[in-house]
C-alpha atoms as a PDB file:
ATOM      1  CA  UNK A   1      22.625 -20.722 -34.433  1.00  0.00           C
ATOM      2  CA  UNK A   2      19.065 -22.500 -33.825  1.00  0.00           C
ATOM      3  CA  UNK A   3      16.552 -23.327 -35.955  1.00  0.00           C
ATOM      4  CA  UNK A   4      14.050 -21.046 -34.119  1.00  0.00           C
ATOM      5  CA  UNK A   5      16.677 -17.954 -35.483  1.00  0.00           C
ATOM      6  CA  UNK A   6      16.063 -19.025 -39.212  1.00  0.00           C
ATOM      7  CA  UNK A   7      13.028 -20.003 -39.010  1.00  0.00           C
ATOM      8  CA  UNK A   8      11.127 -17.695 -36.302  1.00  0.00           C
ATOM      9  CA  UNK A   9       7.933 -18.651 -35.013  1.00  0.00           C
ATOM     10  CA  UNK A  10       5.414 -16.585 -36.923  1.00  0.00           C
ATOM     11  CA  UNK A  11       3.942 -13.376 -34.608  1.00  0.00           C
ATOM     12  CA  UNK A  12      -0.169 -13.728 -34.786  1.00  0.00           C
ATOM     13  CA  UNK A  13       0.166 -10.241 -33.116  1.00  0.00           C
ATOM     14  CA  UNK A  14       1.952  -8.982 -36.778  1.00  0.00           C
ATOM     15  CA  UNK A  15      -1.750 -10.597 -38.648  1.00  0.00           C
ATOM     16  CA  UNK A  16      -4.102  -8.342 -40.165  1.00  0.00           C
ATOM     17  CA  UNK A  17      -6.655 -10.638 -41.988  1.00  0.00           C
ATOM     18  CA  UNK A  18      -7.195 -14.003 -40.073  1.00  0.00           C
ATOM     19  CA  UNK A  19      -8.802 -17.253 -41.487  1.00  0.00           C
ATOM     20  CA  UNK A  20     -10.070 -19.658 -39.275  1.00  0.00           C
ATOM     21  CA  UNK A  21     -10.706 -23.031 -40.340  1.00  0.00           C
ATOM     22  CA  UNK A  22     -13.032 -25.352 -38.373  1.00  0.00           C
ATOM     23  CA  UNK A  23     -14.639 -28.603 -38.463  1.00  0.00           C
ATOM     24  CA  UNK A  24     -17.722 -27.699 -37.096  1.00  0.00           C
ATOM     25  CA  UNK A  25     -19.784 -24.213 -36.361  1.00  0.00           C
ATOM     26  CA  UNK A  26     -18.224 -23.755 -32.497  1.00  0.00           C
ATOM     27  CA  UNK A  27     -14.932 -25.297 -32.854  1.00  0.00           C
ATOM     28  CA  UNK A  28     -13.353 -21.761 -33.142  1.00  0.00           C
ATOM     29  CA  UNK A  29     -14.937 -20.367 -30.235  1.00  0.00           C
ATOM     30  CA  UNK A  30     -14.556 -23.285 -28.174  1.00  0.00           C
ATOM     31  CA  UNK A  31     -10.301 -23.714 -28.857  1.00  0.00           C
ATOM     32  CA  UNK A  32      -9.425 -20.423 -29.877  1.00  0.00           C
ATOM     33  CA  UNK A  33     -12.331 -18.075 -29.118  1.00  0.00           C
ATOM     34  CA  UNK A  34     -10.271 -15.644 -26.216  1.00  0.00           C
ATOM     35  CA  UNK A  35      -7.459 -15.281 -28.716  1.00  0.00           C
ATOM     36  CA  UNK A  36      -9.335 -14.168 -31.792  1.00  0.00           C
ATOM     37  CA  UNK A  37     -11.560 -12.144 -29.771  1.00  0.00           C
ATOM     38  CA  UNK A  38      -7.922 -10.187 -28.224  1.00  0.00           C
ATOM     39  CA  UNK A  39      -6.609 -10.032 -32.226  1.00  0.00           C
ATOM     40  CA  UNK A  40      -9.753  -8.391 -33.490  1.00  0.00           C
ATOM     41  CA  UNK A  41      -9.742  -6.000 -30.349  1.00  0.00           C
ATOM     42  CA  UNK A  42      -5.846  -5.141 -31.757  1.00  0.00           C
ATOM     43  CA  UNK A  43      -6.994  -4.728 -35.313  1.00  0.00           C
ATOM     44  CA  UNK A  44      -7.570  -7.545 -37.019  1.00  0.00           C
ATOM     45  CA  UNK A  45     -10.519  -8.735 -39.308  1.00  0.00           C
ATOM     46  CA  UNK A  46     -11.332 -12.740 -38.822  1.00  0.00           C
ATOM     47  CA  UNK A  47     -12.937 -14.890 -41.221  1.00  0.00           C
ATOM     48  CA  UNK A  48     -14.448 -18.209 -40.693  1.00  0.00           C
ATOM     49  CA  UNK A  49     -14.520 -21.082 -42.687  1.00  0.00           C
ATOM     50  CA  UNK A  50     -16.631 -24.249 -41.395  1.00  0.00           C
ATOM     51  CA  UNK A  51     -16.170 -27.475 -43.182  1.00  0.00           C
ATOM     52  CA  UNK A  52     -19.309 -30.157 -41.890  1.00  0.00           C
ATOM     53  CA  UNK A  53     -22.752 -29.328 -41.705  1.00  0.00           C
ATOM     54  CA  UNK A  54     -22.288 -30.271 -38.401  1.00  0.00           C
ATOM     55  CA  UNK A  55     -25.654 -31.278 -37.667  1.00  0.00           C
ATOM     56  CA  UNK A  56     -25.306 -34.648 -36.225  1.00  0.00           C
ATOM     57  CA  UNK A  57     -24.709 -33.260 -32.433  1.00  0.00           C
ATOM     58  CA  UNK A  58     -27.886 -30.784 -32.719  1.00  0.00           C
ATOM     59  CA  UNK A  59     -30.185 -32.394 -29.897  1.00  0.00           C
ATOM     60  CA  UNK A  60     -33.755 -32.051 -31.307  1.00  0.00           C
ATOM     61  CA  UNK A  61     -34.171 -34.773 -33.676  1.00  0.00           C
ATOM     62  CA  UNK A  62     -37.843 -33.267 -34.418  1.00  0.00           C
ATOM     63  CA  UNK A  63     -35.909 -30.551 -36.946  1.00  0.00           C
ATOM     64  CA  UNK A  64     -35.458 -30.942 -40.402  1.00  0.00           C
ATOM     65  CA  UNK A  65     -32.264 -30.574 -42.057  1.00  0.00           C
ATOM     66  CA  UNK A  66     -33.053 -27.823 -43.076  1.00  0.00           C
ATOM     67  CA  UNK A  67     -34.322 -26.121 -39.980  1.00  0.00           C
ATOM     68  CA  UNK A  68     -31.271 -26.985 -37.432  1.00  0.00           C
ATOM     69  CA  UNK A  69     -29.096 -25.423 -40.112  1.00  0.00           C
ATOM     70  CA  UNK A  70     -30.628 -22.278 -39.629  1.00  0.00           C
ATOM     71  CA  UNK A  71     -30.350 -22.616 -36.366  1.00  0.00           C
ATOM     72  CA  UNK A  72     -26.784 -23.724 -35.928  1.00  0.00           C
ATOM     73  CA  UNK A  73     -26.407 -20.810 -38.485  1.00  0.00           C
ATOM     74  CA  UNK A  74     -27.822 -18.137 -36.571  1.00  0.00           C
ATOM     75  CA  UNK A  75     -25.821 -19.547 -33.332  1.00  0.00           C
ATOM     76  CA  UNK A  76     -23.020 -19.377 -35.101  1.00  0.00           C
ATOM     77  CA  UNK A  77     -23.431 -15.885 -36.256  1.00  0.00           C
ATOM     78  CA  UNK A  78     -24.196 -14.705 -32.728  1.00  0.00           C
ATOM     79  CA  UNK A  79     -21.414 -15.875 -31.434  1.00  0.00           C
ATOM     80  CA  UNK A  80     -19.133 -14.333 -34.443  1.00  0.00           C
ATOM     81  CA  UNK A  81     -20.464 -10.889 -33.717  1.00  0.00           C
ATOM     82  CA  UNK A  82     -19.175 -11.059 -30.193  1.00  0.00           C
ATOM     83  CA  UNK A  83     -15.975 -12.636 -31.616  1.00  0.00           C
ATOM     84  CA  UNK A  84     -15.483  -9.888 -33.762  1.00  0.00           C
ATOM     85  CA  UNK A  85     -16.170 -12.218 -36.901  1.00  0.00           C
ATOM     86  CA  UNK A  86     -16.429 -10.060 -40.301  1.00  0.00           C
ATOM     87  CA  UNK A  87     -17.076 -13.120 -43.082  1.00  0.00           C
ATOM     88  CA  UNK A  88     -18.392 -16.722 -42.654  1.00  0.00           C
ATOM     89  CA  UNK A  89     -17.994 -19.530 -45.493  1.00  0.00           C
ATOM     90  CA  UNK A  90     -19.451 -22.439 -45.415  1.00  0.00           C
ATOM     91  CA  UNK A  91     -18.588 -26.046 -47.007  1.00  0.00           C
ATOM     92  CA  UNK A  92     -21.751 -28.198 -45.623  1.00  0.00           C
ATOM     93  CA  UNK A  93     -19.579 -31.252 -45.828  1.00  0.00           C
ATOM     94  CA  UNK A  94     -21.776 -34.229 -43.733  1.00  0.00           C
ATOM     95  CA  UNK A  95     -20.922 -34.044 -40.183  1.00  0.00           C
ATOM     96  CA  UNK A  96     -19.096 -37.230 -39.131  1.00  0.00           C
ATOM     97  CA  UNK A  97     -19.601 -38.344 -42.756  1.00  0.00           C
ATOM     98  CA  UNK A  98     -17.687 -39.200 -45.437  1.00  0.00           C
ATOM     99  CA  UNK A  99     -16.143 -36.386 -47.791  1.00  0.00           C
ATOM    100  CA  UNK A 100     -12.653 -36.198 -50.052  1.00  0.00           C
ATOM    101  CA  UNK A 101      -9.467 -35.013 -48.319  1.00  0.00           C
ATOM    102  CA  UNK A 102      -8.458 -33.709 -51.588  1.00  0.00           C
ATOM    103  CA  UNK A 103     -11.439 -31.885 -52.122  1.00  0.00           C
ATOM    104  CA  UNK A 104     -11.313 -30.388 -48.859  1.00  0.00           C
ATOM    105  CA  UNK A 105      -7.755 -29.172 -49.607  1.00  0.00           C
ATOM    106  CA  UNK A 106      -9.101 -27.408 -52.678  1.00  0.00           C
ATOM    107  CA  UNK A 107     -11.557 -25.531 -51.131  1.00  0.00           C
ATOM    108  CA  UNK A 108      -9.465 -23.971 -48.449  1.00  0.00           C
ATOM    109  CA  UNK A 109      -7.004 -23.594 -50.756  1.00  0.00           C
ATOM    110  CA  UNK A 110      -9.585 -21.451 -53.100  1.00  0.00           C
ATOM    111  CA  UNK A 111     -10.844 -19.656 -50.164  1.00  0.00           C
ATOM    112  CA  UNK A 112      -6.818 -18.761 -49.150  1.00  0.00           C
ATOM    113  CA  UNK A 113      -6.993 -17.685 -52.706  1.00  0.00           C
ATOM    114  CA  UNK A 114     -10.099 -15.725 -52.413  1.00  0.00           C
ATOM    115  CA  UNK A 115      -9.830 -14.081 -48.923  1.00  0.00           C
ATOM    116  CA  UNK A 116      -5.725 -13.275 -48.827  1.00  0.00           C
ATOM    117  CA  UNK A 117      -5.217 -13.855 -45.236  1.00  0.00           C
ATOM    118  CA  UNK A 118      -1.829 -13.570 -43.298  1.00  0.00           C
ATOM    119  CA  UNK A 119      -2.612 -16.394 -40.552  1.00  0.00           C
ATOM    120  CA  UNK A 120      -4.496 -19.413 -40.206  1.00  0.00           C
ATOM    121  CA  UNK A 121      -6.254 -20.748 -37.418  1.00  0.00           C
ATOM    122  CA  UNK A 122      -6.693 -24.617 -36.994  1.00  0.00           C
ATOM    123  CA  UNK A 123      -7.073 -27.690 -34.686  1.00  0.00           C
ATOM    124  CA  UNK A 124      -4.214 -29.465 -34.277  1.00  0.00           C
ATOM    125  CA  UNK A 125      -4.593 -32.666 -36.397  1.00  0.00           C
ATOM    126  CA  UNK A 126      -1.611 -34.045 -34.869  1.00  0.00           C
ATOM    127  CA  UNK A 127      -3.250 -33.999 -31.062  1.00  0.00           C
ATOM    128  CA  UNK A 128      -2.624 -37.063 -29.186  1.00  0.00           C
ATOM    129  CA  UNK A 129      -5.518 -39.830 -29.248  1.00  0.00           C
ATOM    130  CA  UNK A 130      -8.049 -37.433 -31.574  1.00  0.00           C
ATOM    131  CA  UNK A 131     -10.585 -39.657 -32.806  1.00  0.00           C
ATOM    132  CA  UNK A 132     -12.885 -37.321 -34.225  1.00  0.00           C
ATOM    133  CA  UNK A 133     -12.039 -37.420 -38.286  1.00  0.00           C
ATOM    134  CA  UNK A 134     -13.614 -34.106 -38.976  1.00  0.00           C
ATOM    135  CA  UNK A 135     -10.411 -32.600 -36.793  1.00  0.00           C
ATOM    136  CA  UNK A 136      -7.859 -34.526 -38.305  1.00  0.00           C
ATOM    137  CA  UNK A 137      -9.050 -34.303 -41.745  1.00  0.00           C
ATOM    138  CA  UNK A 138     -10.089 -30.542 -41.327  1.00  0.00           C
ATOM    139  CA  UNK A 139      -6.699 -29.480 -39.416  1.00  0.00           C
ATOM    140  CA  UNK A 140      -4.467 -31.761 -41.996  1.00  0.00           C
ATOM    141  CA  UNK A 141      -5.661 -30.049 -45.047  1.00  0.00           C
ATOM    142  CA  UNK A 142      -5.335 -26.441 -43.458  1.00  0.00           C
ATOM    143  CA  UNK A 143      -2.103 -27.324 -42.712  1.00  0.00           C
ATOM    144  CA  UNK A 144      -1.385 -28.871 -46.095  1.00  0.00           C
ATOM    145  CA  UNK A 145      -2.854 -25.930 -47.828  1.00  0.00           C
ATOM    146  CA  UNK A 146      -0.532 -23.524 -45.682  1.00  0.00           C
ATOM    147  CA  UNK A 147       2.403 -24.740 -47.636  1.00  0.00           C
ATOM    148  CA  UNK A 148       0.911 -25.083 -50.700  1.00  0.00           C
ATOM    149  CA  UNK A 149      -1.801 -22.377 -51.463  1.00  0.00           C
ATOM    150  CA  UNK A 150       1.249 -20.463 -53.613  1.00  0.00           C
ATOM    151  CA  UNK A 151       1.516 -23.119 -56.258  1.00  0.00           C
ATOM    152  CA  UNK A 152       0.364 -21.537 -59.354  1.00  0.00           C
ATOM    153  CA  UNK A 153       0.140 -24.996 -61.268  1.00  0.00           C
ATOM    154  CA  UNK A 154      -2.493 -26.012 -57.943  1.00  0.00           C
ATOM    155  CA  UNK A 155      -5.768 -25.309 -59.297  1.00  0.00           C
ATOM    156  CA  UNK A 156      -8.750 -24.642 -56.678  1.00  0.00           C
ATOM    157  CA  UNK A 157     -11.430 -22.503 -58.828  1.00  0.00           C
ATOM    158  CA  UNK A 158     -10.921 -20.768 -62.539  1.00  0.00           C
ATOM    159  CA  UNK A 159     -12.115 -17.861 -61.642  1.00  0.00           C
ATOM    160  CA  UNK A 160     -10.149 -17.494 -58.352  1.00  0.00           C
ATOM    161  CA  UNK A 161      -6.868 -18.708 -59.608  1.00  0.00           C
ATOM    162  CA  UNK A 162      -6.726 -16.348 -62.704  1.00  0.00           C
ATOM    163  CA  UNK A 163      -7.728 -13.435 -60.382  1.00  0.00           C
ATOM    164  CA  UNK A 164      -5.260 -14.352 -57.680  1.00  0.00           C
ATOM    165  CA  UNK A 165      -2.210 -11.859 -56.611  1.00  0.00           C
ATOM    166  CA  UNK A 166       0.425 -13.695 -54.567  1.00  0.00           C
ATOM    167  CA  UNK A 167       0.412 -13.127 -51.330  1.00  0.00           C
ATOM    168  CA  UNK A 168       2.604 -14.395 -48.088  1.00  0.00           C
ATOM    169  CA  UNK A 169       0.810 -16.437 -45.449  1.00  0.00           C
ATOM    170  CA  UNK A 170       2.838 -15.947 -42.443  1.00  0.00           C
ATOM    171  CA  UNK A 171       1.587 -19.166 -40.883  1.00  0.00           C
ATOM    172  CA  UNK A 172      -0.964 -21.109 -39.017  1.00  0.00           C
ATOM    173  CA  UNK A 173      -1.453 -21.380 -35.444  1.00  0.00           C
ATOM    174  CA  UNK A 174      -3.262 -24.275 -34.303  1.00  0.00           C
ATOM    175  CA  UNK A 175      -5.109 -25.373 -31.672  1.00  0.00           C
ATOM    176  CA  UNK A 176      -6.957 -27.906 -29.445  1.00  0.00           C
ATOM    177  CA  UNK A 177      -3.015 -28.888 -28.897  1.00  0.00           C
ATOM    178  CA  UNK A 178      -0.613 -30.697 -26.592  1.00  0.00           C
ATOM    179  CA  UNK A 179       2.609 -28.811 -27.767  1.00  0.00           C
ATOM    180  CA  UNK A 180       1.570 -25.315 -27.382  1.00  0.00           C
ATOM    181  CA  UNK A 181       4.775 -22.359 -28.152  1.00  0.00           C
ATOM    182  CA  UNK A 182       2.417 -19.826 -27.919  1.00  0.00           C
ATOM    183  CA  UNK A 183       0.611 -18.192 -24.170  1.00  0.00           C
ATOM    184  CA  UNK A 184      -2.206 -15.830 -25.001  1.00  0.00           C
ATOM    185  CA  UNK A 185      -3.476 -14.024 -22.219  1.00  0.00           C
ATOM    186  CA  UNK A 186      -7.283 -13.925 -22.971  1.00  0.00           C
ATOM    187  CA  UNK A 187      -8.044 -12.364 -19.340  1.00  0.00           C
ATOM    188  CA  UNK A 188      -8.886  -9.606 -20.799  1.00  0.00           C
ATOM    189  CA  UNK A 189     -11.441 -10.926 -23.127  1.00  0.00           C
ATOM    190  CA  UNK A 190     -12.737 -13.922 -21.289  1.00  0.00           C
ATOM    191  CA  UNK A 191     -16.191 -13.020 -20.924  1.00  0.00           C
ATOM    192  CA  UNK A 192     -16.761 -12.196 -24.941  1.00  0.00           C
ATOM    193  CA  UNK A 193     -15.632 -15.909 -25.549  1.00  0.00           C
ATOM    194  CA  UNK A 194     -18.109 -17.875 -22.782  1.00  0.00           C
ATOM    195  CA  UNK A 195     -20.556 -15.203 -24.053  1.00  0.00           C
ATOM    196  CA  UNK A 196     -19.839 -16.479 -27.665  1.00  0.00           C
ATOM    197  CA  UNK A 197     -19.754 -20.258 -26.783  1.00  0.00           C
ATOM    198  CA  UNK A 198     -23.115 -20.043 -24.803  1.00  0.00           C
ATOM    199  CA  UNK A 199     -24.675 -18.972 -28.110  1.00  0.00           C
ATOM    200  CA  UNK A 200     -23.947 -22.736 -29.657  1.00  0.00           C
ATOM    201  CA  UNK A 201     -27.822 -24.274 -27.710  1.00  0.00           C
ATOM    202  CA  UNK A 202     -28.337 -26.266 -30.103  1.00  0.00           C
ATOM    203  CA  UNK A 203     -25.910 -29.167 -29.550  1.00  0.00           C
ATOM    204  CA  UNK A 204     -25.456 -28.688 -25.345  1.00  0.00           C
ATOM    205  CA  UNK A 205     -28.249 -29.047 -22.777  1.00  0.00           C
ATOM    206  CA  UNK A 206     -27.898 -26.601 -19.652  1.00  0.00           C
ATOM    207  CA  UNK A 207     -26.024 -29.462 -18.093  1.00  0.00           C
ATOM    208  CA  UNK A 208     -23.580 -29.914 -20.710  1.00  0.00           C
ATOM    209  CA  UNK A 209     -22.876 -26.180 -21.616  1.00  0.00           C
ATOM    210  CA  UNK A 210     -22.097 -25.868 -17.822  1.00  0.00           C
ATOM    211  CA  UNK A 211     -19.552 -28.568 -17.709  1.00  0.00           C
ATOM    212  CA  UNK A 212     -17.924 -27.601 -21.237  1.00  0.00           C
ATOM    213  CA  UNK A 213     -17.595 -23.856 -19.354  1.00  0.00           C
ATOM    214  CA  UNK A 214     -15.951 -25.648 -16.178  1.00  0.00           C
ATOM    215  CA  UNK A 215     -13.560 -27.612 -18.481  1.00  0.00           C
ATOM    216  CA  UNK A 216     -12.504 -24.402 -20.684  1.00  0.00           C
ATOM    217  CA  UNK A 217     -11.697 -22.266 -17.321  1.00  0.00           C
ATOM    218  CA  UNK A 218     -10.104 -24.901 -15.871  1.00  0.00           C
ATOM    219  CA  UNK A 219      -7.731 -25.487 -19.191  1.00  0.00           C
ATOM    220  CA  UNK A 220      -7.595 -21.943 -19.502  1.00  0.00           C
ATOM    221  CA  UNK A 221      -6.009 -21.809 -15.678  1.00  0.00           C
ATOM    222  CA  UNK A 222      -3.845 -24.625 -16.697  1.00  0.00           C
ATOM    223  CA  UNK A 223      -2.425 -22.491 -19.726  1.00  0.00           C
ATOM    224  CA  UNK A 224      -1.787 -20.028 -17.509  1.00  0.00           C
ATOM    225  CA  UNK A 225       0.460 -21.809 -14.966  1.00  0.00           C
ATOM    226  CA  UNK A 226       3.806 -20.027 -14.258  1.00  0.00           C
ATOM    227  CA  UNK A 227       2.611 -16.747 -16.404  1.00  0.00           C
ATOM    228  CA  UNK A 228       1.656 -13.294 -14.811  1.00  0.00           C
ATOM    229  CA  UNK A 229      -1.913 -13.442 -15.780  1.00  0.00           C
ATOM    230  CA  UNK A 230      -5.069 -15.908 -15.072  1.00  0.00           C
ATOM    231  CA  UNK A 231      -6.287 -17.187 -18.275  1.00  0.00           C
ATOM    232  CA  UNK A 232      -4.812 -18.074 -21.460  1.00  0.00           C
ATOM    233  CA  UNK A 233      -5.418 -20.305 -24.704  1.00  0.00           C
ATOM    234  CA  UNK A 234      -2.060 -22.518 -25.750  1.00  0.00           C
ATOM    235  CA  UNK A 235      -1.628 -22.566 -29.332  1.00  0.00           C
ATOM    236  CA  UNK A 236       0.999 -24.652 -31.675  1.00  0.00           C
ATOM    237  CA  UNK A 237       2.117 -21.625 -34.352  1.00  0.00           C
ATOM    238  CA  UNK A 238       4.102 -23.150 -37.056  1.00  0.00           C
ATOM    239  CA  UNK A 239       6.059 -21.349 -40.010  1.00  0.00           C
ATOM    240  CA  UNK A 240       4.900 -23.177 -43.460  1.00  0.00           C
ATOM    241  CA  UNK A 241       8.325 -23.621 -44.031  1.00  0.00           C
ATOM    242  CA  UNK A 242       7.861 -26.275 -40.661  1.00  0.00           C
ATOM    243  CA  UNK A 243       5.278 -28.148 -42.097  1.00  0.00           C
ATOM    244  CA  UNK A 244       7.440 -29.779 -44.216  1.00  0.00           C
ATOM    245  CA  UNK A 245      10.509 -31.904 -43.983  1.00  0.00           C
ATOM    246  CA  UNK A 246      11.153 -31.200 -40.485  1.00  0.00           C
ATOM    247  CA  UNK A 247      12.860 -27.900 -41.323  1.00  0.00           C
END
């Protein structure tokens, strides 16, 4: 007996409603575009939920606040309809800022609450040498809230919690990760995700959309090493039950 044969990894293939947490507006696209793009094709609805503003990488410093949010915005829902995105939700923490953990946890919680999906998408807090806060913070409380969105003395929102029917995550699947246990084979849909990530201008110039496309294909060919297909996306898919104790 293994631990795998209690405790199988979770099957994204089996989810129906999908929430994707990010950091910022094109992390989604850029580390998981090619597999949500392939689970919408096979049914499933996604749902976004970005946590920063993320408007300290938009390049022209000439735009108000207010104006390179609608922009990032209407990049960002672009790129979803490509994606096959049905529901954004926004947070608007500050971008490389500082913001509550616990708070954070809360609101995904409430929007777990809210939206009932079956699967979670993430970045892997836990990658090796990630510097960027926003991931770690934003992939540690999606994990976090994985295990414990079911806690009825938890609150996240009044409203929500009195209105909530319990319902089974089956898991998150993480990515941006150096322990991957899941191959997708986004051949298939490779061209809908560069499509999608060539809709984020505001925050790459020409040169540096061009390189960020060179560095996906080649990870995506790196993914793919020793599988019958081209091009895939490596994710870390984890059982809640795993995200605690070791078990």
């Amino acid at each position: 007996m293994t631990l795998l044969s209690i405790i199988p990894t979770p099957d994204i293939y089996q989810a129906r409603r999908i929430l994707c947490i990010q950091p910022h507006y094109d992390d989604n696209d850029i580390g998981a575009g090619g597999t949500l793009a392939l689970l919408h094709d096979r049914g499933a609805e996604i749902i976004y939920l970005t946590v920063t503003d993320d408007l300290m990488g938009v390049l022209d410093i000439s735009l108000s606040g207010e104006a390179a949010t609608h922009q990032l915005r209407h990049e960002q829902v672009r790129a979803g309809k490509i994606i096959g995105v049905s529901q954004h939700h926004w947070l608007n923490y500050p971008d490389a800022g500082a913001y509550d953990y616990y708070e954070l946890r809360r609101e995904i919680i409430r929007t777990i609450r809210l939206v009932k999906p079956d699967l979670l998408f993430a970045p892997d807090p836990w990658l090796a040498y990630e510097a960027h806060r926003d991931h770690v913070l934003t992939g540690q409380a999606a994990a976090e809230a994985t295990t414990l969105y079911s806690l009825p003395r938890l609150p996240s929102d009044p409203e929500v919690d009195a209105a909530y029917i319990p319902h089974e995550v089956l898991g998150i699947a993480l990515y941006y990760t150096n322990a991957p246990n899941t191959i997708v084979n986004i051949s298939p849909v490779h061209e809908k995700k560069e499509e999608a990530v060539r809709c984020y201008q505001s925050q790459f110039s020409d040169e540096d959309m061009a390189r960020l496309l060179m560095f996906l294909d080649a990870k995506e060919h790196i993914a793919a090493e020793g599988c019958k297909f081209p091009l895939a996306e490596g994710l870390k898919v984890m059982h809640p039950l795993q995200l605690h104790c070791g078990l």
